[in-house]
Structures are given as C-alpha cells and as structure tokens.
C-alpha atoms as a PDB file:
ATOM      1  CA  UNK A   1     191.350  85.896-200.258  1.00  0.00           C
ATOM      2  CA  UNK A   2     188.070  84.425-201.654  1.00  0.00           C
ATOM      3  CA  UNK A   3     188.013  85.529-205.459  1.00  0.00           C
ATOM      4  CA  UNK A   4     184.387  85.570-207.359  1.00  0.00           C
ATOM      5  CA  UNK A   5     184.147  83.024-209.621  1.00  0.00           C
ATOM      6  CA  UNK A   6     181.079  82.083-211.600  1.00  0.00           C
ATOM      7  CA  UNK A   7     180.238  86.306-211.991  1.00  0.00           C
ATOM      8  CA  UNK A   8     179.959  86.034-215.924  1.00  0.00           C
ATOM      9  CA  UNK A   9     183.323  88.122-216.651  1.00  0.00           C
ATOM     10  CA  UNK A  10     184.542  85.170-218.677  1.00  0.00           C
ATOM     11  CA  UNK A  11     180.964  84.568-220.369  1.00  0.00           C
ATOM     12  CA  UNK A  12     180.707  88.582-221.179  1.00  0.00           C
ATOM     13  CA  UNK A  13     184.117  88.122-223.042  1.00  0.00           C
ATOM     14  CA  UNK A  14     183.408  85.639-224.994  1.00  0.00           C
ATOM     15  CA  UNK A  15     179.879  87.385-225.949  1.00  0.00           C
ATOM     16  CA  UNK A  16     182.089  90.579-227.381  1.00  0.00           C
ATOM     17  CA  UNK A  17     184.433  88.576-229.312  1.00  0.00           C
ATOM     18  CA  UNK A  18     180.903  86.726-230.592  1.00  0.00           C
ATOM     19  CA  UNK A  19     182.381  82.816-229.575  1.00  0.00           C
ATOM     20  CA  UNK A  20     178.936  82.640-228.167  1.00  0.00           C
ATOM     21  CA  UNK A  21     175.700  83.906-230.411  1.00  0.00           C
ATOM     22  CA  UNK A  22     173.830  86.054-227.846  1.00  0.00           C
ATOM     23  CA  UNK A  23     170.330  85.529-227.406  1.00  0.00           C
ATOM     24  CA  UNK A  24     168.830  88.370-226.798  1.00  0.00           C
ATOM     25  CA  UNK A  25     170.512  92.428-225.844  1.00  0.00           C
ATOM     26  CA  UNK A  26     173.045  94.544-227.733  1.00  0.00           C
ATOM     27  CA  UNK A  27     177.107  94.628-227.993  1.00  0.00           C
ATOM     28  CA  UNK A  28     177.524  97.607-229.434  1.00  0.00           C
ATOM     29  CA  UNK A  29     181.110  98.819-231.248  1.00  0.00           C
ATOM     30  CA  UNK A  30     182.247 101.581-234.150  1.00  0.00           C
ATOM     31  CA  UNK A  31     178.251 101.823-235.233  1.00  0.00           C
ATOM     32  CA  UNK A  32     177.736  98.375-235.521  1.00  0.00           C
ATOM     33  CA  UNK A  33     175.237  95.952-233.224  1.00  0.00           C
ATOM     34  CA  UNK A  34     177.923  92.924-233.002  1.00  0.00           C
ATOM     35  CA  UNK A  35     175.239  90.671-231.907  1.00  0.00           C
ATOM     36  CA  UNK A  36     173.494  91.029-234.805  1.00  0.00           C
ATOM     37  CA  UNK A  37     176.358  90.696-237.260  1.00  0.00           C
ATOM     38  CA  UNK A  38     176.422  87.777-240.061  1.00  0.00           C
ATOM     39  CA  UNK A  39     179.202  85.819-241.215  1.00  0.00           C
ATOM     40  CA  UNK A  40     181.245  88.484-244.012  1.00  0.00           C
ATOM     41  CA  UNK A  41     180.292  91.390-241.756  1.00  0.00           C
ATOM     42  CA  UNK A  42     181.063  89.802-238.554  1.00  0.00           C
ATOM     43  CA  UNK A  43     184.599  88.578-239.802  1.00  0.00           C
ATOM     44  CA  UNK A  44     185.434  91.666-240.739  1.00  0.00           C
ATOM     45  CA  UNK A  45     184.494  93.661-237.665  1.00  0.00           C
ATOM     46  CA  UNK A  46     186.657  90.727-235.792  1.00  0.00           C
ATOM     47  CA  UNK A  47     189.681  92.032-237.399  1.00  0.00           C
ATOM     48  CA  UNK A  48     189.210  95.103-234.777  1.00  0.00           C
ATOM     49  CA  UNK A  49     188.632  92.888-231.654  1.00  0.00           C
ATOM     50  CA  UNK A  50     190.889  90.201-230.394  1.00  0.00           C
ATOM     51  CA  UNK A  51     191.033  88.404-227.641  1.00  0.00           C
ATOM     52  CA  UNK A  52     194.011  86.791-224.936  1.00  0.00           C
ATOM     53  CA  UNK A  53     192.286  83.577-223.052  1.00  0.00           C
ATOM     54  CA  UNK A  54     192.798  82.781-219.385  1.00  0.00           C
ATOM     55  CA  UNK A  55     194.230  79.644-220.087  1.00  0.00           C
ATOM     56  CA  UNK A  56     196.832  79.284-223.437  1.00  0.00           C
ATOM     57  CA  UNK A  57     197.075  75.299-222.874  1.00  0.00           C
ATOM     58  CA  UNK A  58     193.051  75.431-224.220  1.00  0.00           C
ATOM     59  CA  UNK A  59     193.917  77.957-226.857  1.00  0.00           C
ATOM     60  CA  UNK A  60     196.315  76.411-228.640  1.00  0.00           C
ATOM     61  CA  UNK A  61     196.450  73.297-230.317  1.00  0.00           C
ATOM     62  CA  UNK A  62     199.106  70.581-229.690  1.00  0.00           C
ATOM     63  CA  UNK A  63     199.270  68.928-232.805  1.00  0.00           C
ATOM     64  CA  UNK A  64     200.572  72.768-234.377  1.00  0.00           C
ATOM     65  CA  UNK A  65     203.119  75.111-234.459  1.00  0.00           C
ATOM     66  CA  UNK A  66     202.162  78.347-232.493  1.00  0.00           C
ATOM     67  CA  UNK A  67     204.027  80.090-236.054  1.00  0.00           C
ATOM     68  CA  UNK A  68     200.795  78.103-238.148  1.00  0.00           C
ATOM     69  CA  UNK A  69     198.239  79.124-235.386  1.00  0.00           C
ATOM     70  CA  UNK A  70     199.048  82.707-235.981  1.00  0.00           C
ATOM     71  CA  UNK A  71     199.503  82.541-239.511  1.00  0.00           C
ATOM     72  CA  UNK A  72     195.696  80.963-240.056  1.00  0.00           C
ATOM     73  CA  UNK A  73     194.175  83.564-238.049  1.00  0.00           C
ATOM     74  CA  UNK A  74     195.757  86.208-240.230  1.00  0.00           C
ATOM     75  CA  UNK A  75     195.171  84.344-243.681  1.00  0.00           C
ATOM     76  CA  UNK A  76     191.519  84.150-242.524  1.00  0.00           C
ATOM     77  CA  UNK A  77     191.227  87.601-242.418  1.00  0.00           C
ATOM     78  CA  UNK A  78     193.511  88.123-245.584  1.00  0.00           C
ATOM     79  CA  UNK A  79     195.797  89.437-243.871  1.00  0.00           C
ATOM     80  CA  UNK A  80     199.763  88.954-244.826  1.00  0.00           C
ATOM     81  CA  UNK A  81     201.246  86.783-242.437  1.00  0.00           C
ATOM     82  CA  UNK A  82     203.716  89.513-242.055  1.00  0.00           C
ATOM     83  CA  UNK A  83     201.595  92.301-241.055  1.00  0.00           C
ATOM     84  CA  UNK A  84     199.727  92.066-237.653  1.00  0.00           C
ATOM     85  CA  UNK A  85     195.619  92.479-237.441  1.00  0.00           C
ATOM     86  CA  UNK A  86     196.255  95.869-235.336  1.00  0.00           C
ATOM     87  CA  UNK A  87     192.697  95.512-233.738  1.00  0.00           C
ATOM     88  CA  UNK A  88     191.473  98.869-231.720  1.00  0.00           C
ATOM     89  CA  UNK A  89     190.274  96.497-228.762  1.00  0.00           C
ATOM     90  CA  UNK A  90     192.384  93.311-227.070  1.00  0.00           C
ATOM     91  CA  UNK A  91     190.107  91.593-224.651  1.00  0.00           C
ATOM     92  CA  UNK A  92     192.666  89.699-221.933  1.00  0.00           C
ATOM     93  CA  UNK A  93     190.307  87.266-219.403  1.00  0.00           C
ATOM     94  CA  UNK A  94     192.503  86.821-216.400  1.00  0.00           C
ATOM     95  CA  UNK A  95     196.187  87.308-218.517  1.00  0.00           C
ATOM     96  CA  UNK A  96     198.154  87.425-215.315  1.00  0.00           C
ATOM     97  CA  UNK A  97     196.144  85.482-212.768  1.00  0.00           C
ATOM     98  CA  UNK A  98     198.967  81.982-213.287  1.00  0.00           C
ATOM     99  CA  UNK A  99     202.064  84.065-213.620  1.00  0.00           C
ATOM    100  CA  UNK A 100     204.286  85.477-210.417  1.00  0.00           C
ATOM    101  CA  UNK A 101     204.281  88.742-209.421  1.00  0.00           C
ATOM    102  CA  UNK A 102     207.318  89.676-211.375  1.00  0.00           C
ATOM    103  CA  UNK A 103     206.407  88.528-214.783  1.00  0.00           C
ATOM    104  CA  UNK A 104     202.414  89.596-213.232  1.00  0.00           C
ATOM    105  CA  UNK A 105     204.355  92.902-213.635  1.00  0.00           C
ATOM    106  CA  UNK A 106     206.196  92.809-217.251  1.00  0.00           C
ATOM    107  CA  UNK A 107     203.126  91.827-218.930  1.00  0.00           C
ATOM    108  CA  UNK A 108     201.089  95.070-217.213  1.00  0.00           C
ATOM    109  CA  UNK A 109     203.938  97.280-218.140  1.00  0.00           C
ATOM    110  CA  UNK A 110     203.691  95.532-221.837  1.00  0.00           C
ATOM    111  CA  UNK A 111     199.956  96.480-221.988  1.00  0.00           C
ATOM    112  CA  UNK A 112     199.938 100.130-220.987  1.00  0.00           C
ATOM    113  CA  UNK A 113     202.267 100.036-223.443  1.00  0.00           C
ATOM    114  CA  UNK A 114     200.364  99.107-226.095  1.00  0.00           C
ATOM    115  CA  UNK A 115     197.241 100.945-225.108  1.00  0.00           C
ATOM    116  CA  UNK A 116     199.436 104.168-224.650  1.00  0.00           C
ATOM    117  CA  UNK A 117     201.006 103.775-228.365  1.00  0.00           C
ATOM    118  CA  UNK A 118     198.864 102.207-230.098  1.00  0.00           C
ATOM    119  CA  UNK A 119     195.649 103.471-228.954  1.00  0.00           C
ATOM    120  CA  UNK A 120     194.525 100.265-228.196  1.00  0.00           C
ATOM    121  CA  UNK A 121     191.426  99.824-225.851  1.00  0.00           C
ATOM    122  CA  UNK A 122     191.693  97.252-223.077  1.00  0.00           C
ATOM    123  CA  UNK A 123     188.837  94.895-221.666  1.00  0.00           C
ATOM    124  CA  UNK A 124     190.603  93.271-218.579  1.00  0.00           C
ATOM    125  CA  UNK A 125     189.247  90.734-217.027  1.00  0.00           C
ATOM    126  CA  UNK A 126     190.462  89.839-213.414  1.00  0.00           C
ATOM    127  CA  UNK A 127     189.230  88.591-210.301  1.00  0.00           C
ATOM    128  CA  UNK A 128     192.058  90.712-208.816  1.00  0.00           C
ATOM    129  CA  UNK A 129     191.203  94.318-207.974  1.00  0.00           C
ATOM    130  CA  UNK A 130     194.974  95.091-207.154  1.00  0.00           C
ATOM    131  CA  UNK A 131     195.802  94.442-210.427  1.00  0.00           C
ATOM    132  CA  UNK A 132     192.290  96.459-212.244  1.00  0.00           C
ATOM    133  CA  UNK A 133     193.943  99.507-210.405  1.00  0.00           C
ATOM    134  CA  UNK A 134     196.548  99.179-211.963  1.00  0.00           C
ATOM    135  CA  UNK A 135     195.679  98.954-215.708  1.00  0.00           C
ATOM    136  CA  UNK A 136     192.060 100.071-215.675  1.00  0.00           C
ATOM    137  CA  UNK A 137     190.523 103.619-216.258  1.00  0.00           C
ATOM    138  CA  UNK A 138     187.629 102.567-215.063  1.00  0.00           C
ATOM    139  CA  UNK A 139     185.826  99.337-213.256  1.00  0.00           C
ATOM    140  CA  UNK A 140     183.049  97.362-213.987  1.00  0.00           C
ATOM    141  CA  UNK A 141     182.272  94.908-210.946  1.00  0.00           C
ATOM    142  CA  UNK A 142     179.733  92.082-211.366  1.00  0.00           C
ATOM    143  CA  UNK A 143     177.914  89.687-209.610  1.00  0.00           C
ATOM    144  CA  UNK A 144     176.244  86.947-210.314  1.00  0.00           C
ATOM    145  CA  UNK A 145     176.079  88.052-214.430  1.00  0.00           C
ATOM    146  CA  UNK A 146     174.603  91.398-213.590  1.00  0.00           C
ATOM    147  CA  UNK A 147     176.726  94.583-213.301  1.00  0.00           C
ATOM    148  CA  UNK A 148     176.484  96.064-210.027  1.00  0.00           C
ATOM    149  CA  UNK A 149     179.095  98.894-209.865  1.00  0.00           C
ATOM    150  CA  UNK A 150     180.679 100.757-212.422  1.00  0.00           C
ATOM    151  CA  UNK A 151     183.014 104.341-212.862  1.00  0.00           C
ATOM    152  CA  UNK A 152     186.566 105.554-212.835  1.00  0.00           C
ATOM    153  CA  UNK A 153     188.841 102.886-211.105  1.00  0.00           C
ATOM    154  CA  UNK A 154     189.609 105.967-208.139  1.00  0.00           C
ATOM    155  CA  UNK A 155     185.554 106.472-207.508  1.00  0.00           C
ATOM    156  CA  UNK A 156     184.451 102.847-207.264  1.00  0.00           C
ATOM    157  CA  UNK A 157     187.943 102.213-204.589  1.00  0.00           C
ATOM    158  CA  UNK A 158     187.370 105.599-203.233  1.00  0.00           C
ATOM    159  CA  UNK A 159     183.965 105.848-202.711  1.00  0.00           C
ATOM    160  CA  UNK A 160     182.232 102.116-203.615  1.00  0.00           C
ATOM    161  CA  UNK A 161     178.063 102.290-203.563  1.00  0.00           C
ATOM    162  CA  UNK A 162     177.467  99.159-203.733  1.00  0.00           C
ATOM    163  CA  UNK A 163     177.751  96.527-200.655  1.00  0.00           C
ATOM    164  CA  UNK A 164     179.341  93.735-202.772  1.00  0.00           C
ATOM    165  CA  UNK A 165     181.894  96.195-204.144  1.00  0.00           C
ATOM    166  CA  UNK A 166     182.697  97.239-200.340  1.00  0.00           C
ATOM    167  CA  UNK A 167     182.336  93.727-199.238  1.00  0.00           C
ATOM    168  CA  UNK A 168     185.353  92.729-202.352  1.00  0.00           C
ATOM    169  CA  UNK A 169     187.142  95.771-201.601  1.00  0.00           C
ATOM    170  CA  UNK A 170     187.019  94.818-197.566  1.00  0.00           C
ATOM    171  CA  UNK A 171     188.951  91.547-198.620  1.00  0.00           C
ATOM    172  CA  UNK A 172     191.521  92.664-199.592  1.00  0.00           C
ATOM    173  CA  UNK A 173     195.008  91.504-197.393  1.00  0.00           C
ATOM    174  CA  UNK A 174     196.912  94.474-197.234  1.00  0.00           C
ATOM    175  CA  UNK A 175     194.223  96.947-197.716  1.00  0.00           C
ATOM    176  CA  UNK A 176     196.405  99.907-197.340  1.00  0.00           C
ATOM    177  CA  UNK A 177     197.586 100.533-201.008  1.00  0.00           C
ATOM    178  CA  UNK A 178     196.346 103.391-202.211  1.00  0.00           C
ATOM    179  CA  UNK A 179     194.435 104.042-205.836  1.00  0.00           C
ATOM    180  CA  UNK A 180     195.768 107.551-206.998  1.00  0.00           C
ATOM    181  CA  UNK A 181     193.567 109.344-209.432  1.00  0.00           C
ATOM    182  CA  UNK A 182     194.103 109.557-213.112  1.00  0.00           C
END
C-alpha cells in the first residue's frame, strides 16, 4: 500500500502543541487563540495538551533516565512528580505505525480507554485508515497541507466526496472490512 507522506499531519501536530510558532491562522482551544499565546500563558495552557511522538528514540534523551525525563516535564509545570498533568487532549502522531499488529492492538484498546474514562480527547495521527476507524469519531484527511475531507469516520468511509479520499480508501488490501456507525 502506498501511504501519504509529506501531507502536513506531523507539521499540524506539532503547530497544536506550539513546538513550531505559527505564522499566520488560528489554533483555537478552551477560549484561548494558542497561536497567539506568550510564554506564562502558553505554559500553562500546555498543561492541558500533550503530545506522544512518532518516533520515542528522538524523544528521549540517551544520556537520562526516562524516570528524570518525566519528572522535568512535571516540575516545569509545578506539578508533583507524583501526580500526573491529566491534560483534556493527548495528541499521538503515528503511535502504532512501528509496532505489530498485536501490541498495534493493546495500545488502541489502552486509548479508548483513556478517552472513555477520562474524558480525554484524542488527535490521532496515522497514515493508516484501518486503524482511524478504529479509534476515531471522526476523520480529517489531508493532502498536500490542506484539508480535503472531513466528518464522522462512517460518512467519509461510507460515502467519501472527495477523489483523493476515494482514491486512499480504493488502496486499501482487503477492502472488505466494514466501518459500523457510532
């Protein structure tokens, strides 16, 4: 299967969780413009998104324990080191695109679990659309950094609009699973 690379999911991500400085539009969460944000307000509206990178061997630094990595995050934000940030929104780019199906599996079950008791809002990122059905409420697809499609996960596999949505959805091998509605 050809998977879209170069689409901007990965950029967009990092834009919400403000590791880039946007130049121009609007991220808008809870009332607040995050692109617009300064350095107190901006760390504390952090507290409420986190994020899970694609690759962990780039997120974590070698010369540290992954017990200090966590702990300086949550001293930053004067948190405890006991107490977790509890954000309302995890961002995950591509969690599950290096594991096997099996553990691909766990780690979905793990996150509707935590969306389903904790409330927690999900941005997934994936190249994958198998695995959007199975987490997302609804789908955003891109192309090229613009957003083509968008609606509930069932309407955009049901009934896609767009040709490039079609054209991903075409690709898939094994196109006879089935998206069920919410």
């Amino acid at each position: 299967m050809q998977y879209e690379r170069g689409s901007g999911k990965s950029t967009l991500t990092r834009y919400i969780v403000r590791l880039y400085q946007p130049d121009s539009g609007e991220i808008h969460f809870d009332g607040h413009d995050l692109a617009r944000l300064k350095s107190r307000a901006l760390r504390e509206q952090s507290r409420d998104i986190q994020m899970v990178f694609q690759d962990p061997f780039a997120s974590l630094n070698p010369r540290q324990t992954v017990g200090e990595i966590a702990a300086k995050g949550l001293l930053i934000r004067g948190v405890p080191r006991a107490l977790a940030v509890e954000p309302k929104i995890l961002v995950a780019d591509e969690p599950v695109s290096a594991l096997d199906v099996s553990v691909q599996a766990q780690v979905l079950a793990l996150l509707a679990n935590l969306r389903q008791h904790l409330g927690l809002s999900l941005i997934f990122i994936t190249h994958d659309l198998r695995v959007a059905a199975q987490v997302c409420d609804r789908i955003i697809v891109m192309k090229f950094g613009k957003i083509v499609e968008q609606g509930p996960t069932y309407q955009v596999y049901q009934q896609p609009q767009h040709a490039y949505t079609r054209q991903l959805l075409e690709a898939i091998p094994g196109r006879e699973w089935q998206v069920s509605a919410a």
